[in-house]
PDB file of N, CA and C in Angstrom:
ATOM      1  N   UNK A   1      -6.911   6.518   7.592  1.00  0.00           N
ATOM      2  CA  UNK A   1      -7.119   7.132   8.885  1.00  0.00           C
ATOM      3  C   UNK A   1      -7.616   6.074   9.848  1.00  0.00           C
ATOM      4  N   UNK A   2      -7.187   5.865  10.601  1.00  0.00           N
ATOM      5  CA  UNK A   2      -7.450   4.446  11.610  1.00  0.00           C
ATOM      6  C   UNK A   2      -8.298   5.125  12.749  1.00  0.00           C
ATOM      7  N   UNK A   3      -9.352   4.559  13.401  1.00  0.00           N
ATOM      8  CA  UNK A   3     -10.315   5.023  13.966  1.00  0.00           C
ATOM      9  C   UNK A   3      -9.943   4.668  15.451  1.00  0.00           C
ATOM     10  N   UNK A   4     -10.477   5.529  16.258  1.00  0.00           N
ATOM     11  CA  UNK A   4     -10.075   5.649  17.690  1.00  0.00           C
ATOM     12  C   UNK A   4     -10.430   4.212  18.085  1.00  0.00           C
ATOM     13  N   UNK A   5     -11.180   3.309  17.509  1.00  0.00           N
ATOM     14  CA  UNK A   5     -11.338   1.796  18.579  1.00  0.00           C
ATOM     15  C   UNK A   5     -10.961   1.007  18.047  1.00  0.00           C
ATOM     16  N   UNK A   6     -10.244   1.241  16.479  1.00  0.00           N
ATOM     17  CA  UNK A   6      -8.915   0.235  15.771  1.00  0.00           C
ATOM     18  C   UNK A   6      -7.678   0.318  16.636  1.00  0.00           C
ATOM     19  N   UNK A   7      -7.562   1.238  16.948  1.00  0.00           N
ATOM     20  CA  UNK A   7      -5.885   2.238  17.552  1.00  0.00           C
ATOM     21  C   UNK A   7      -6.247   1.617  19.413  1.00  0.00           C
ATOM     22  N   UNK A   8      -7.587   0.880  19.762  1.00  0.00           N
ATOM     23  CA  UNK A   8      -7.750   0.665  21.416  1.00  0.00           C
ATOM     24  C   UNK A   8      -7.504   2.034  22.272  1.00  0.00           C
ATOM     25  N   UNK A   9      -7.965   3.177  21.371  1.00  0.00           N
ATOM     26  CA  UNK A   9      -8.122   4.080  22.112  1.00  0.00           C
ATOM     27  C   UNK A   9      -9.839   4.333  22.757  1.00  0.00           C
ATOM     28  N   UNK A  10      -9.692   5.239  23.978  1.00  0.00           N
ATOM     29  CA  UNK A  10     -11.235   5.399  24.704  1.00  0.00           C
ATOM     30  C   UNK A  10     -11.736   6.546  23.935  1.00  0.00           C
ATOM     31  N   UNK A  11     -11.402   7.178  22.682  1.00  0.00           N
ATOM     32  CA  UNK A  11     -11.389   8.645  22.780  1.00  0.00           C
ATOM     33  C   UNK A  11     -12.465   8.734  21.911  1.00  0.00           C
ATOM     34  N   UNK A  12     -13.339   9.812  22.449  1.00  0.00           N
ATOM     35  CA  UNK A  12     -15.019   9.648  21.717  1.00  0.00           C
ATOM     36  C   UNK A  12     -14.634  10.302  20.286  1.00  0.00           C
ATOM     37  N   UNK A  13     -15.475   9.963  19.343  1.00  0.00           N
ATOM     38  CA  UNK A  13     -15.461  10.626  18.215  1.00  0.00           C
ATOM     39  C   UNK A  13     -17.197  11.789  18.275  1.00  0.00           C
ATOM     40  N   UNK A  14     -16.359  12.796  17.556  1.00  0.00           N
ATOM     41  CA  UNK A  14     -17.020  13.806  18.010  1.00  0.00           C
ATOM     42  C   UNK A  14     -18.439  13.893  17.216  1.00  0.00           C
ATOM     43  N   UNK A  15     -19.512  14.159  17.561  1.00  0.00           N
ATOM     44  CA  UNK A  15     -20.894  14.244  17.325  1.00  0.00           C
ATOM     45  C   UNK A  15     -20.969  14.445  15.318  1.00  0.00           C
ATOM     46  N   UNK A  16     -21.177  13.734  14.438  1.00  0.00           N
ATOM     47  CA  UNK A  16     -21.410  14.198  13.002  1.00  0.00           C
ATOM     48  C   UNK A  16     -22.396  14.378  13.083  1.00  0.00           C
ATOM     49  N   UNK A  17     -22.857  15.628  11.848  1.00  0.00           N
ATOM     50  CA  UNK A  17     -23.959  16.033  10.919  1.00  0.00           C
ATOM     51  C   UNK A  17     -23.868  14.972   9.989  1.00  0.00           C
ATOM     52  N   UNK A  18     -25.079  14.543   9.913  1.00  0.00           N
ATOM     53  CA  UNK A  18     -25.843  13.425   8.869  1.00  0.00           C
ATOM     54  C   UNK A  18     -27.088  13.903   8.645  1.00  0.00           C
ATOM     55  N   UNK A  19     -27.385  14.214   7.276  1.00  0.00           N
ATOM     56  CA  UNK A  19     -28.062  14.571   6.419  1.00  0.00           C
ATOM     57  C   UNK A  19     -29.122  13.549   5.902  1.00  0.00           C
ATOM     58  N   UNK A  20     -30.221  12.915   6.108  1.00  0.00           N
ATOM     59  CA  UNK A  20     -31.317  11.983   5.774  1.00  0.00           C
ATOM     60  C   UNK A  20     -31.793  12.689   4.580  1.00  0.00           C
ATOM     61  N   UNK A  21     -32.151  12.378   3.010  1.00  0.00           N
ATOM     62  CA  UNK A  21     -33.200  12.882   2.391  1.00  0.00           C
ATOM     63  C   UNK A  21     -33.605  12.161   1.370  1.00  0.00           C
ATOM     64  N   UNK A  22     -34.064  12.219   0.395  1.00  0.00           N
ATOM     65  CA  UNK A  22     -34.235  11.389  -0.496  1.00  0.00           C
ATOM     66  C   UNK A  22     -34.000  12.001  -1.924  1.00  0.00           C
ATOM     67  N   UNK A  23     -33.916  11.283  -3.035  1.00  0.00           N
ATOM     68  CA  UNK A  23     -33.429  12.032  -4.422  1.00  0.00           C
ATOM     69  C   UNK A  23     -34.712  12.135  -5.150  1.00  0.00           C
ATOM     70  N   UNK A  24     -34.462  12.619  -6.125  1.00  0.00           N
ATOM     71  CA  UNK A  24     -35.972  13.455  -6.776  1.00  0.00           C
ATOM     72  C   UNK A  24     -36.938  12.230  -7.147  1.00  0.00           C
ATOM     73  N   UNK A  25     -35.895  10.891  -7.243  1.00  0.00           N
ATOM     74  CA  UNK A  25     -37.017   9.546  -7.404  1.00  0.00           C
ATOM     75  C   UNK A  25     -37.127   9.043  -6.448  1.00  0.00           C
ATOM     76  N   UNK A  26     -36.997   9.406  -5.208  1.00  0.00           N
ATOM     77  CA  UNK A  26     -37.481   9.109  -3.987  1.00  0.00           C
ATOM     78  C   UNK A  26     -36.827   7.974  -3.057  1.00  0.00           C
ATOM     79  N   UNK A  27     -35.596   7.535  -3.759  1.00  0.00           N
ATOM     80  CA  UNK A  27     -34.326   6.862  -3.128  1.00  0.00           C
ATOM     81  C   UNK A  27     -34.088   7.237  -1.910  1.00  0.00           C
ATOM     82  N   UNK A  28     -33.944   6.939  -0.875  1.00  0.00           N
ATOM     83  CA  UNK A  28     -33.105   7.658   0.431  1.00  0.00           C
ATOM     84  C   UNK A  28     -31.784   7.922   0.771  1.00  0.00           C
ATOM     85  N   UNK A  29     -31.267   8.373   0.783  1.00  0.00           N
ATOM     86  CA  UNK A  29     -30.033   8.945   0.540  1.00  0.00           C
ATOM     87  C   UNK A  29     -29.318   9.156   2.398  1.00  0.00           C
ATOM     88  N   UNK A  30     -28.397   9.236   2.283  1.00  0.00           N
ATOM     89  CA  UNK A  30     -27.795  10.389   3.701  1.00  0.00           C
ATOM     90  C   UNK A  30     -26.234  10.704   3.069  1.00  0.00           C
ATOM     91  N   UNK A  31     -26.567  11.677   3.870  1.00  0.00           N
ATOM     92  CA  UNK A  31     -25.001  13.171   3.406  1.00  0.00           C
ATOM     93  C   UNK A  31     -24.736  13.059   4.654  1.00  0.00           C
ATOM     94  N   UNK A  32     -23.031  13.178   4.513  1.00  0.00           N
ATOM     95  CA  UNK A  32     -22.133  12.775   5.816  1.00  0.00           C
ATOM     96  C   UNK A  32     -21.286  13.106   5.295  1.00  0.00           C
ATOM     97  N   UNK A  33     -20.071  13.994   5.968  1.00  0.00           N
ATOM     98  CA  UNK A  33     -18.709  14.489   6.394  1.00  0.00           C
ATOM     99  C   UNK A  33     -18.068  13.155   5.357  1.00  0.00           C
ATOM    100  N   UNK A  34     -16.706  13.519   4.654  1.00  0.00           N
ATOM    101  CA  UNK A  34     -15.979  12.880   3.716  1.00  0.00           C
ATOM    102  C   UNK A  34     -15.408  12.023   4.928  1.00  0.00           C
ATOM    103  N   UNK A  35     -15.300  12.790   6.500  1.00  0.00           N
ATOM    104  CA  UNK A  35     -14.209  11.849   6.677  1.00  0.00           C
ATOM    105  C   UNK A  35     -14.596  10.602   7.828  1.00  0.00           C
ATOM    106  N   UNK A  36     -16.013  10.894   8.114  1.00  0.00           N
ATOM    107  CA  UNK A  36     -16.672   9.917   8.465  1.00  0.00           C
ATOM    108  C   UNK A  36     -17.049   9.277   7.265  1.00  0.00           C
ATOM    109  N   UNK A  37     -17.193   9.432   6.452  1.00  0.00           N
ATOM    110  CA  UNK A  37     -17.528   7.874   5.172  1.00  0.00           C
ATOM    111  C   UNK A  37     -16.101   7.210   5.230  1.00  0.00           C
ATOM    112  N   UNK A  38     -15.221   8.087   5.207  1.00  0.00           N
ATOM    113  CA  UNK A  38     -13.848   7.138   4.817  1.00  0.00           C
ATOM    114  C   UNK A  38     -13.592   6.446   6.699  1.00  0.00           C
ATOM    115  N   UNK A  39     -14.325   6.653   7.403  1.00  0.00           N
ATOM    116  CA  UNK A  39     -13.508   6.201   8.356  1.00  0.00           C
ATOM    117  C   UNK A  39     -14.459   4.968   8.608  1.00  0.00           C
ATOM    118  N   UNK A  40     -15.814   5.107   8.145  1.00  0.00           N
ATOM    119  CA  UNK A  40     -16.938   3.776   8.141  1.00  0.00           C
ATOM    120  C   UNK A  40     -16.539   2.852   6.923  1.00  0.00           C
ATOM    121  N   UNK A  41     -15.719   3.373   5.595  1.00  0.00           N
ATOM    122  CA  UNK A  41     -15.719   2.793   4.815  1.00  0.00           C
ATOM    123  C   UNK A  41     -14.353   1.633   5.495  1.00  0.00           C
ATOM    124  N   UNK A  42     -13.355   1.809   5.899  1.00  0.00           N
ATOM    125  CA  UNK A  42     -12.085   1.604   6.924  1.00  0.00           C
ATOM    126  C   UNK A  42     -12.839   0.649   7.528  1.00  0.00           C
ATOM    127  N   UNK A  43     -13.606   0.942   7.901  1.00  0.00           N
ATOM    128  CA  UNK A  43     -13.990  -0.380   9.310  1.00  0.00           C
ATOM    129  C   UNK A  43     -14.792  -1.648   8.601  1.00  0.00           C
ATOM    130  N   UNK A  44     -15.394  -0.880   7.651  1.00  0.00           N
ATOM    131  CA  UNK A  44     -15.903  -2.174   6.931  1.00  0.00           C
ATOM    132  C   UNK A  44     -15.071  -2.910   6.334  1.00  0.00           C
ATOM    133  N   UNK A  45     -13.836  -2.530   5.213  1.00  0.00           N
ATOM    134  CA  UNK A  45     -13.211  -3.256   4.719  1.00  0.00           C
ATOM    135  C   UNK A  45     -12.548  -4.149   5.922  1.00  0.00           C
ATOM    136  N   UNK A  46     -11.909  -3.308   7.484  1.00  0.00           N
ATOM    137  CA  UNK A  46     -11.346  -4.350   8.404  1.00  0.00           C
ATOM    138  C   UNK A  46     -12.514  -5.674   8.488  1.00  0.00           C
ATOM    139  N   UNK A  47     -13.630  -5.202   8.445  1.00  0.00           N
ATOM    140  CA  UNK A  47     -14.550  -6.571   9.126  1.00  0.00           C
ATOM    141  C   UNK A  47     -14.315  -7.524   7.862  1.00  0.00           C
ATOM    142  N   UNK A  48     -14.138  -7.213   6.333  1.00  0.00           N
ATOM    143  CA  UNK A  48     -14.501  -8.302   5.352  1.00  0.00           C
ATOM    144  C   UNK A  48     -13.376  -8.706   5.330  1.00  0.00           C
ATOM    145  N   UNK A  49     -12.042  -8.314   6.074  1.00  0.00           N
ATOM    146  CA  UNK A  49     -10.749  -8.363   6.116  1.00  0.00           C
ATOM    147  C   UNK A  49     -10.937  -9.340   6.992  1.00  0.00           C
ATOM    148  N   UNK A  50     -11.588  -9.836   8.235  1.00  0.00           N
ATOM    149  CA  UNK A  50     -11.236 -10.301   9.130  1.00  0.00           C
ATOM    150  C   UNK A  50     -12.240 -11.522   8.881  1.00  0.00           C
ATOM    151  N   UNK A  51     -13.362 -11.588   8.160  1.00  0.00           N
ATOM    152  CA  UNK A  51     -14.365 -12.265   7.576  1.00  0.00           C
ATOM    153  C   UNK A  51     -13.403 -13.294   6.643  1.00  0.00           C
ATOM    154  N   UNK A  52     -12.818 -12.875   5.708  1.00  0.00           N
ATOM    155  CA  UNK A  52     -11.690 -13.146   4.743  1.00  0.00           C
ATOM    156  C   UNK A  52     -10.428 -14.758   5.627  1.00  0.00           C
ATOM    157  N   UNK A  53     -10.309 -13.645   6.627  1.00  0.00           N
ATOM    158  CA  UNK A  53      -9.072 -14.236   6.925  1.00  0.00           C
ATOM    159  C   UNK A  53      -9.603 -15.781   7.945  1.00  0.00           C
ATOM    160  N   UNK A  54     -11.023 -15.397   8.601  1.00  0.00           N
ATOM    161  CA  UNK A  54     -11.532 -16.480   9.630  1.00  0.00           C
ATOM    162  C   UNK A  54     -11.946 -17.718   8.320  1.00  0.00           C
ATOM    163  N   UNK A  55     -12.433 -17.062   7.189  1.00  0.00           N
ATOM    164  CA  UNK A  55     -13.044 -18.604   6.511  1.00  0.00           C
ATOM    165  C   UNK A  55     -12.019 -18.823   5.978  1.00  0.00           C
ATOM    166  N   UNK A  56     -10.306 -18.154   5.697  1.00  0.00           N
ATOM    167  CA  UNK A  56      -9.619 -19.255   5.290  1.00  0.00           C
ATOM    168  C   UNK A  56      -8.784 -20.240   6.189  1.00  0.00           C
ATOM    169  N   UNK A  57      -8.757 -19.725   7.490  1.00  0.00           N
ATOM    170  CA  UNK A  57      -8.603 -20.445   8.492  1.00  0.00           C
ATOM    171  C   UNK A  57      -9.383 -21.616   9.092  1.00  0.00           C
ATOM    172  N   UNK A  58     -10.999 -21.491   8.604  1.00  0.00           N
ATOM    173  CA  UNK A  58     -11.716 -22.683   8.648  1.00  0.00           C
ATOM    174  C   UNK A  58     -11.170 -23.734   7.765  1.00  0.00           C
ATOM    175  N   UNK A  59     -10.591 -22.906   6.629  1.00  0.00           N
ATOM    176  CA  UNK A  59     -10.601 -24.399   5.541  1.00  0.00           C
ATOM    177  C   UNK A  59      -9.069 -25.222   5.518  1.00  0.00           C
ATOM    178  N   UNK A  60      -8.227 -24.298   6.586  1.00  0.00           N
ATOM    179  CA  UNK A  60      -7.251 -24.637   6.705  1.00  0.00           C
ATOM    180  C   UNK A  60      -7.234 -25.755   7.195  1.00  0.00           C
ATOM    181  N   UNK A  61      -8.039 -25.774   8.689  1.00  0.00           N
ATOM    182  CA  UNK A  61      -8.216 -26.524   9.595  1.00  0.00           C
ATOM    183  C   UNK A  61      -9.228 -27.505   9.491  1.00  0.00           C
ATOM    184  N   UNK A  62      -9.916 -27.484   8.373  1.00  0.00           N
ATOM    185  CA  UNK A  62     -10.793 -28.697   7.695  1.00  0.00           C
ATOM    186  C   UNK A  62     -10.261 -29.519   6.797  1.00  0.00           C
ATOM    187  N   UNK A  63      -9.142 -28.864   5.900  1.00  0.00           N
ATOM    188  CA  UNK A  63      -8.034 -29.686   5.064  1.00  0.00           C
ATOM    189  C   UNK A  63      -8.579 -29.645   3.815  1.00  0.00           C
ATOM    190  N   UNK A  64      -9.475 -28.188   3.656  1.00  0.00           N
ATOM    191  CA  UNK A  64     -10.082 -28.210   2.276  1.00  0.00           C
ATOM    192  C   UNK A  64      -8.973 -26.884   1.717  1.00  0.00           C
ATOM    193  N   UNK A  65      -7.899 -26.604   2.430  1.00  0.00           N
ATOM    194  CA  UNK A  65      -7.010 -25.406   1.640  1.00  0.00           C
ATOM    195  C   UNK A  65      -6.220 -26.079   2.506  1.00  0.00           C
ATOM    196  N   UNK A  66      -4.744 -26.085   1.515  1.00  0.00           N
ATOM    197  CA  UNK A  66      -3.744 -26.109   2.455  1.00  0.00           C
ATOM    198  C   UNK A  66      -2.487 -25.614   2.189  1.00  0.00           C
ATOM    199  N   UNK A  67      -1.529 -25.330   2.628  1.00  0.00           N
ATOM    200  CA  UNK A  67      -0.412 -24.216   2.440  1.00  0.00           C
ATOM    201  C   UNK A  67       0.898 -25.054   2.095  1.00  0.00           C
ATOM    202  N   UNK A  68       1.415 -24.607   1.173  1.00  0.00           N
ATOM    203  CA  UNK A  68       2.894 -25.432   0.671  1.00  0.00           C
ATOM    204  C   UNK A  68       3.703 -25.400   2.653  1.00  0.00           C
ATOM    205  N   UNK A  69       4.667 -26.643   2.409  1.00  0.00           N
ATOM    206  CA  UNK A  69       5.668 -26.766   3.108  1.00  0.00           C
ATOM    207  C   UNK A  69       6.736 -26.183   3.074  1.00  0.00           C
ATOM    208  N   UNK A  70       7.909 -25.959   3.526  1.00  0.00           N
ATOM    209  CA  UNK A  70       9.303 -25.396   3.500  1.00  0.00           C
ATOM    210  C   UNK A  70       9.842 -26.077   2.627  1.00  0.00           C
ATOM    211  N   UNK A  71      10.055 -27.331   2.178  1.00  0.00           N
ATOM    212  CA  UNK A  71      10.727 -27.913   0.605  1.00  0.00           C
ATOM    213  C   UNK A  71      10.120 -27.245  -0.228  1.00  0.00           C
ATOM    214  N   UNK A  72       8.257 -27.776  -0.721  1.00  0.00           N
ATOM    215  CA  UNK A  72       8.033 -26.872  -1.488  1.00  0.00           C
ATOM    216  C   UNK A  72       8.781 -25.771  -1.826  1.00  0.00           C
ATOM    217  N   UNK A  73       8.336 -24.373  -0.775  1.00  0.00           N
ATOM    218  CA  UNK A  73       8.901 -22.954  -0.479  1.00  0.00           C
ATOM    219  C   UNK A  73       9.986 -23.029  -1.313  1.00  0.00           C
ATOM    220  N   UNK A  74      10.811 -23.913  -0.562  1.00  0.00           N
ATOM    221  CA  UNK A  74      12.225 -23.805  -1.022  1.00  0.00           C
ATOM    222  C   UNK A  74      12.858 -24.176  -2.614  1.00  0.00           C
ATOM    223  N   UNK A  75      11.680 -25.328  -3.001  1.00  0.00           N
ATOM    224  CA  UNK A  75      11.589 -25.825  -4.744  1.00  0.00           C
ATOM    225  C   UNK A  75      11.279 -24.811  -5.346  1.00  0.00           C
ATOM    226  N   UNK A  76      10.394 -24.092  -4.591  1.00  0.00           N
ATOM    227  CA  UNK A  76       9.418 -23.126  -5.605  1.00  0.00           C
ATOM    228  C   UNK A  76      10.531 -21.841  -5.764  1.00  0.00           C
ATOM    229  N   UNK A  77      11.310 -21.495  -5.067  1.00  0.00           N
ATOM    230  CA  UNK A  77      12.286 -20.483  -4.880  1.00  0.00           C
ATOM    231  C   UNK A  77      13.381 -20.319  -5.794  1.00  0.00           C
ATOM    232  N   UNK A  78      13.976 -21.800  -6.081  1.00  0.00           N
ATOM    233  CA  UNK A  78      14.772 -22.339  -6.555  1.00  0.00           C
ATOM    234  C   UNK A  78      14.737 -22.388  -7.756  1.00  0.00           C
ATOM    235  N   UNK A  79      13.436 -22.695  -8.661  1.00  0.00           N
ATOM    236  CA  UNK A  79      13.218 -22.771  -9.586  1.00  0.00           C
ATOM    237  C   UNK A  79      13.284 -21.499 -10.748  1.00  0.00           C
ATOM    238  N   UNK A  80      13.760 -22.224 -12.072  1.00  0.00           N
ATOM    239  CA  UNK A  80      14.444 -20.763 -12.565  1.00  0.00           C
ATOM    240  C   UNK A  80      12.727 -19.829 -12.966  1.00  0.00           C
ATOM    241  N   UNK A  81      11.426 -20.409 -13.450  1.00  0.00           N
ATOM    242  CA  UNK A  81      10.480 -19.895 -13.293  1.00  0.00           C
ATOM    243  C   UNK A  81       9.801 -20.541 -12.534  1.00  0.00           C
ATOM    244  N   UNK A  82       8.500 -19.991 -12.522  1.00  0.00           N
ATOM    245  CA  UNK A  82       7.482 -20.472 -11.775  1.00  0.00           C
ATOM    246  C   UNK A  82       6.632 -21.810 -12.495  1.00  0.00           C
ATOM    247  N   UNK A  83       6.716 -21.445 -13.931  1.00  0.00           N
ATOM    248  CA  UNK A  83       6.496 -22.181 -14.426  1.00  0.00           C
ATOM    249  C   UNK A  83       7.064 -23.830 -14.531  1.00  0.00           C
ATOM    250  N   UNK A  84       8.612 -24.064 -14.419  1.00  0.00           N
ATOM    251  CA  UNK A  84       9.050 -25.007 -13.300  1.00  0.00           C
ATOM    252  C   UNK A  84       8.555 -25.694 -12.672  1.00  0.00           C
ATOM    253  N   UNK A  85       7.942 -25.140 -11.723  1.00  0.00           N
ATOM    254  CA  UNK A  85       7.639 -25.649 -10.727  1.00  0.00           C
ATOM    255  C   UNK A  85       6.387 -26.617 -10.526  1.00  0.00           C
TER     256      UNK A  85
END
């Protein structure tokens, strides 16, 4: 379910019930709507998604990772396994 400010929409999301309490060992807890967890759970994976993708772009551009060429590509393609290669 993609959330109204993934999608660059203005459109408010509507007021949730959230539940604060704690469990009988005194943990704190909160109770929330299935589809607000899945839609906070969504945004988090985008941020470690985007976390993910910026540090391999640092190391791209530091020359500590670097990405096969089009021969490669094309050796690696070619080859009857991978193992080949």
């Amino acid at each position: 379910m993609p959330s109204a400010h993934a999608a660059g929409s203005t459109a408010r999301i509507a007021p949730v019930t959230i539940v604060r309490t704690r469990t009988p060992s005194g943990e704190a807890i909160v109770i929330l709507p299935e589809v607000e967890f899945e839609r906070l759970r969504e945004l988090a994976e985008d941020t470690l998604d985007t976390r993910v993708i910026e540090g391999l772009q640092r190391h791209l551009n530091a020359g500590v990772e670097e990405l096969l060429d089009e021969a490669d590509l094309d050796a690696l393609r070619a080859a009857p396994s991978l193992l080949a290669f």
